[in-house]
C-alpha atoms as a PDB file:
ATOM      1  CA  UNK A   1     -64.227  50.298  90.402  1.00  0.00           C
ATOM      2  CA  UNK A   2     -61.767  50.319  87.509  1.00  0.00           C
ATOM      3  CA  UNK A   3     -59.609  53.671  86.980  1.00  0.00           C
ATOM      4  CA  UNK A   4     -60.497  55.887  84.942  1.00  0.00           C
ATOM      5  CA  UNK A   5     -56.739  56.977  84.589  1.00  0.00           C
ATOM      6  CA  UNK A   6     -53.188  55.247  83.962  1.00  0.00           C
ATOM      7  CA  UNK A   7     -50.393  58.600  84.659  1.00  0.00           C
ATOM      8  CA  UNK A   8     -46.898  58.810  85.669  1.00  0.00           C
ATOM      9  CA  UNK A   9     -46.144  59.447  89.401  1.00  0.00           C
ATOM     10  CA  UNK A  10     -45.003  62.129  90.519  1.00  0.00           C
ATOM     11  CA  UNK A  11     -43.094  63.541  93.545  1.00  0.00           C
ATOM     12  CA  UNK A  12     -46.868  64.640  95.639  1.00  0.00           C
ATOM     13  CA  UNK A  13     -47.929  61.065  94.800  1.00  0.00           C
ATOM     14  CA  UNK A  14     -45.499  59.773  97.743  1.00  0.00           C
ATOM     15  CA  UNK A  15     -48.049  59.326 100.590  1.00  0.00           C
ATOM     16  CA  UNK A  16     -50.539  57.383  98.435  1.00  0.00           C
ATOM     17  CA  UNK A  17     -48.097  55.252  96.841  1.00  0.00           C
ATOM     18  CA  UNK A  18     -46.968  54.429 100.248  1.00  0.00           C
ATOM     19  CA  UNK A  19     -50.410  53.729 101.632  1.00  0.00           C
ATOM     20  CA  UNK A  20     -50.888  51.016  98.185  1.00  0.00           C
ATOM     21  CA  UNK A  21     -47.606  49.530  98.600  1.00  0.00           C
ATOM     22  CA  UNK A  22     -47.831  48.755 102.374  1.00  0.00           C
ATOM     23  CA  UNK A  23     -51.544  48.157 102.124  1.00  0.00           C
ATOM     24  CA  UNK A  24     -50.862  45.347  99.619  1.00  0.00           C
ATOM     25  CA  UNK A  25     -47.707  43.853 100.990  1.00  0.00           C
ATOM     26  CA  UNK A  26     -49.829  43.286 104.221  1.00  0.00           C
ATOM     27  CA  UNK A  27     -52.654  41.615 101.883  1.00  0.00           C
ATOM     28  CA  UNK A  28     -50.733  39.971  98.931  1.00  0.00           C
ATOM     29  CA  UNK A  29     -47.634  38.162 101.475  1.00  0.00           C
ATOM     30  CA  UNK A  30     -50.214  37.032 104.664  1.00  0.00           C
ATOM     31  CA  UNK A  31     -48.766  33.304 105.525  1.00  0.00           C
ATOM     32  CA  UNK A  32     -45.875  33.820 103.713  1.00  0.00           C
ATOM     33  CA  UNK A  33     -44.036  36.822 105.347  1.00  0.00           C
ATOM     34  CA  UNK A  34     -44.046  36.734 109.263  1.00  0.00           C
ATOM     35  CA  UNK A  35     -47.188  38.518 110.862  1.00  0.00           C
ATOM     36  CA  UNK A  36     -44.838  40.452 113.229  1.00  0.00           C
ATOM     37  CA  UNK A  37     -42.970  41.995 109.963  1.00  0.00           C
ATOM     38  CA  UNK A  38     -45.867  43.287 107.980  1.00  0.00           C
ATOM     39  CA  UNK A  39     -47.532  44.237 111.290  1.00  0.00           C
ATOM     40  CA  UNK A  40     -44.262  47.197 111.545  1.00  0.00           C
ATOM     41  CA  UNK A  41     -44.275  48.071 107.779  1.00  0.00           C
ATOM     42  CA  UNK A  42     -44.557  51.626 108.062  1.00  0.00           C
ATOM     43  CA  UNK A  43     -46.409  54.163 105.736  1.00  0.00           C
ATOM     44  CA  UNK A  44     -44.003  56.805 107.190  1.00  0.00           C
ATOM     45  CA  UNK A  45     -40.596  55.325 105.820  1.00  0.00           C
ATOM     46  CA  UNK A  46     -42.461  53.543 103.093  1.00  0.00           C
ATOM     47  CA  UNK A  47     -43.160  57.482 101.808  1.00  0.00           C
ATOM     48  CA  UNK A  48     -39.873  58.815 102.662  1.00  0.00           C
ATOM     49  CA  UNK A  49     -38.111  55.501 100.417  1.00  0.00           C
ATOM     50  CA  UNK A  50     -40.232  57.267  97.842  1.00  0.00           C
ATOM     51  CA  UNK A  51     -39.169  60.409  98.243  1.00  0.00           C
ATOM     52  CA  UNK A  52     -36.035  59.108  97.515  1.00  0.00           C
ATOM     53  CA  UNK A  53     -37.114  57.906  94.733  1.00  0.00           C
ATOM     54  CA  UNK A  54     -38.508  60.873  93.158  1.00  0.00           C
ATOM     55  CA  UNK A  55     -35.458  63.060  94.292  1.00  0.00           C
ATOM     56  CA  UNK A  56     -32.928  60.680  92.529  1.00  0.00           C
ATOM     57  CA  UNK A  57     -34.492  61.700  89.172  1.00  0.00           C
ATOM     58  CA  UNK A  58     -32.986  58.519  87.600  1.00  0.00           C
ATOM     59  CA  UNK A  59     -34.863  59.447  84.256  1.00  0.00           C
ATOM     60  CA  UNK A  60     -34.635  55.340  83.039  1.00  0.00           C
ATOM     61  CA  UNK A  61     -36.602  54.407  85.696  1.00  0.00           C
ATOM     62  CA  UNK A  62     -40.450  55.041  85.568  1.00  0.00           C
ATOM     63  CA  UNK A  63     -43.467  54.897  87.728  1.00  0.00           C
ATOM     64  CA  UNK A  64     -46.847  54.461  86.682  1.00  0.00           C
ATOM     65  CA  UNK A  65     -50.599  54.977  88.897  1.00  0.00           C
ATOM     66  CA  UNK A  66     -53.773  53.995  88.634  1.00  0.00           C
ATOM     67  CA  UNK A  67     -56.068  55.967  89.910  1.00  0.00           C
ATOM     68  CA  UNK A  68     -60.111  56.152  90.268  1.00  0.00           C
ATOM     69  CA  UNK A  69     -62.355  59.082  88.649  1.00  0.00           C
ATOM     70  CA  UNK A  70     -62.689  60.547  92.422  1.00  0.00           C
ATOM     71  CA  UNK A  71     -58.408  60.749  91.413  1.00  0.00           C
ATOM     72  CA  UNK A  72     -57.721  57.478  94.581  1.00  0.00           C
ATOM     73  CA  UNK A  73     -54.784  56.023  93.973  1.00  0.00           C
ATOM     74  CA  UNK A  74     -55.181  52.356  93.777  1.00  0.00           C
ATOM     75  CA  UNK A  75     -51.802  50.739  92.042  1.00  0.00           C
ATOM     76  CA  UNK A  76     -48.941  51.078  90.359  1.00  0.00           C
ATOM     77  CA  UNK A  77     -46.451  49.545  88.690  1.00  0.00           C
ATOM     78  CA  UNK A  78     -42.203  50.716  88.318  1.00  0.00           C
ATOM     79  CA  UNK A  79     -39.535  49.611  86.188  1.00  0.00           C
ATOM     80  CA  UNK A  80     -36.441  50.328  84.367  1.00  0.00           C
ATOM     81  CA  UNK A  81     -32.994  49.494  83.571  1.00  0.00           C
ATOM     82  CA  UNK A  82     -32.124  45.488  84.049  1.00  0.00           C
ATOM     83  CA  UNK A  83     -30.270  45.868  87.633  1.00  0.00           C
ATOM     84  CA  UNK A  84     -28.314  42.274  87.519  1.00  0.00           C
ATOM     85  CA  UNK A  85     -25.999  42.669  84.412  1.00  0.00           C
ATOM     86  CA  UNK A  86     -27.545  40.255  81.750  1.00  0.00           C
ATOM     87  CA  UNK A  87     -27.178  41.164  78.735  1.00  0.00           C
ATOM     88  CA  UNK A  88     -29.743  39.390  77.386  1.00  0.00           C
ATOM     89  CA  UNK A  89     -32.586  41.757  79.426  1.00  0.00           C
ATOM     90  CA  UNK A  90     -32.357  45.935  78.548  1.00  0.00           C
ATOM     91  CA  UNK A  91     -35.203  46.690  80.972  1.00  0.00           C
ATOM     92  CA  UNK A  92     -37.163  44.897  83.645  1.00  0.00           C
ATOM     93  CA  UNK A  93     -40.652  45.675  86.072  1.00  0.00           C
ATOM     94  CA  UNK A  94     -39.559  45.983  89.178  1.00  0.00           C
ATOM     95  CA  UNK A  95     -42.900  46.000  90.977  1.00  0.00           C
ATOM     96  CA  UNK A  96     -46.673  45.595  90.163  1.00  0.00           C
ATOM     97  CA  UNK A  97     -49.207  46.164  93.381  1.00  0.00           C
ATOM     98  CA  UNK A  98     -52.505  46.924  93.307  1.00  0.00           C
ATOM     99  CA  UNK A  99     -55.071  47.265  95.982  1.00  0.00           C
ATOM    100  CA  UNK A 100     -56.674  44.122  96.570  1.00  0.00           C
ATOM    101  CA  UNK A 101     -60.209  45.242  96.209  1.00  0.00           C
ATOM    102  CA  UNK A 102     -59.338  46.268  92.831  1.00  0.00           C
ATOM    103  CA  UNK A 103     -57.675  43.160  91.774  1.00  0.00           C
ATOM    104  CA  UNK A 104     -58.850  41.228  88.742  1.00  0.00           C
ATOM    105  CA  UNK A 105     -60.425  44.051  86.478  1.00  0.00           C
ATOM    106  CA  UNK A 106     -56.930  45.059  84.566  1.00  0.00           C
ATOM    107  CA  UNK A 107     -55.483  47.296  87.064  1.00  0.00           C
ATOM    108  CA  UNK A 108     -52.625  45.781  86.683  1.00  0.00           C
ATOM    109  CA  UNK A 109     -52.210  44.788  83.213  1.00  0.00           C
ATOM    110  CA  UNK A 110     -53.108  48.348  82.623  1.00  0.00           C
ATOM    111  CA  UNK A 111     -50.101  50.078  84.870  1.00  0.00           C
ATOM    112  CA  UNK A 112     -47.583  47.181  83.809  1.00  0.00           C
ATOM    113  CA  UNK A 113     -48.365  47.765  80.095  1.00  0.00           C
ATOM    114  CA  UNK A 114     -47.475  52.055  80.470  1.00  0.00           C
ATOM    115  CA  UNK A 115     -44.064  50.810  82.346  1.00  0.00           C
ATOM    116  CA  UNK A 116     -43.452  48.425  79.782  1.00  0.00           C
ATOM    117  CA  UNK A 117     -44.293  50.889  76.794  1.00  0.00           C
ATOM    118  CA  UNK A 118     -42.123  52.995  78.589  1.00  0.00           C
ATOM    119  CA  UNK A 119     -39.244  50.627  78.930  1.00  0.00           C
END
């Protein structure tokens, strides 16, 4: 199912973003992270990070969704100000996950391309 919908995150979007980002990590890093550490990832402090997130209101830094017709969550992507120093780089994404069931149909092209237009 491809979204129907690209839209900035907001603060009440915390719980689902949480849900993606651990959902995926568990998914995307199998055999490469230990078993034991994505086993503990936890949706709970994955949401509060989040909340953090949202409360900072660090305006150069953006968050996209994706999100089905029935309004699911199923990715997102985040970016913003270059966080190293180089001067060569204004801006950089500083994550892209999507739910691996809706992997390869744009999902993510389509999240990384609003952060990017936003950058």
């Amino acid at each position: 199912m491809v979204p129907t919908r690209i839209r900035r995150a907001v603060n009440s979007d915390a719980d689902p973003l949480a849900r993606v980002h651990v959902d995926t990590w568990r998914t995307a890093y199998a055999g490469i992270v230990p078993a034991d550490y994505l086993a503990d990832l936890s949706y709970e402090a994955r949401e509060s990070r989040w909340n953090d997130i949202f409360t900072a209101n660090q305006p150069a830094t953006s968050t996209f969704v994706a999100e089905t017709d029935m309004g699911e969550i199923i990715g997102f992507a985040s970016g913003g100000p270059e966080r190293l120093g180089d001067p060569a780089y204004e801006g950089e994404i500083y994550a892209v996950y999507v739910l691996q069931e809706h992997q390869r149909l744009g999902v993510g092209r389509r999240v990384f391309d609003a952060v990017v237009q936003q950058l």
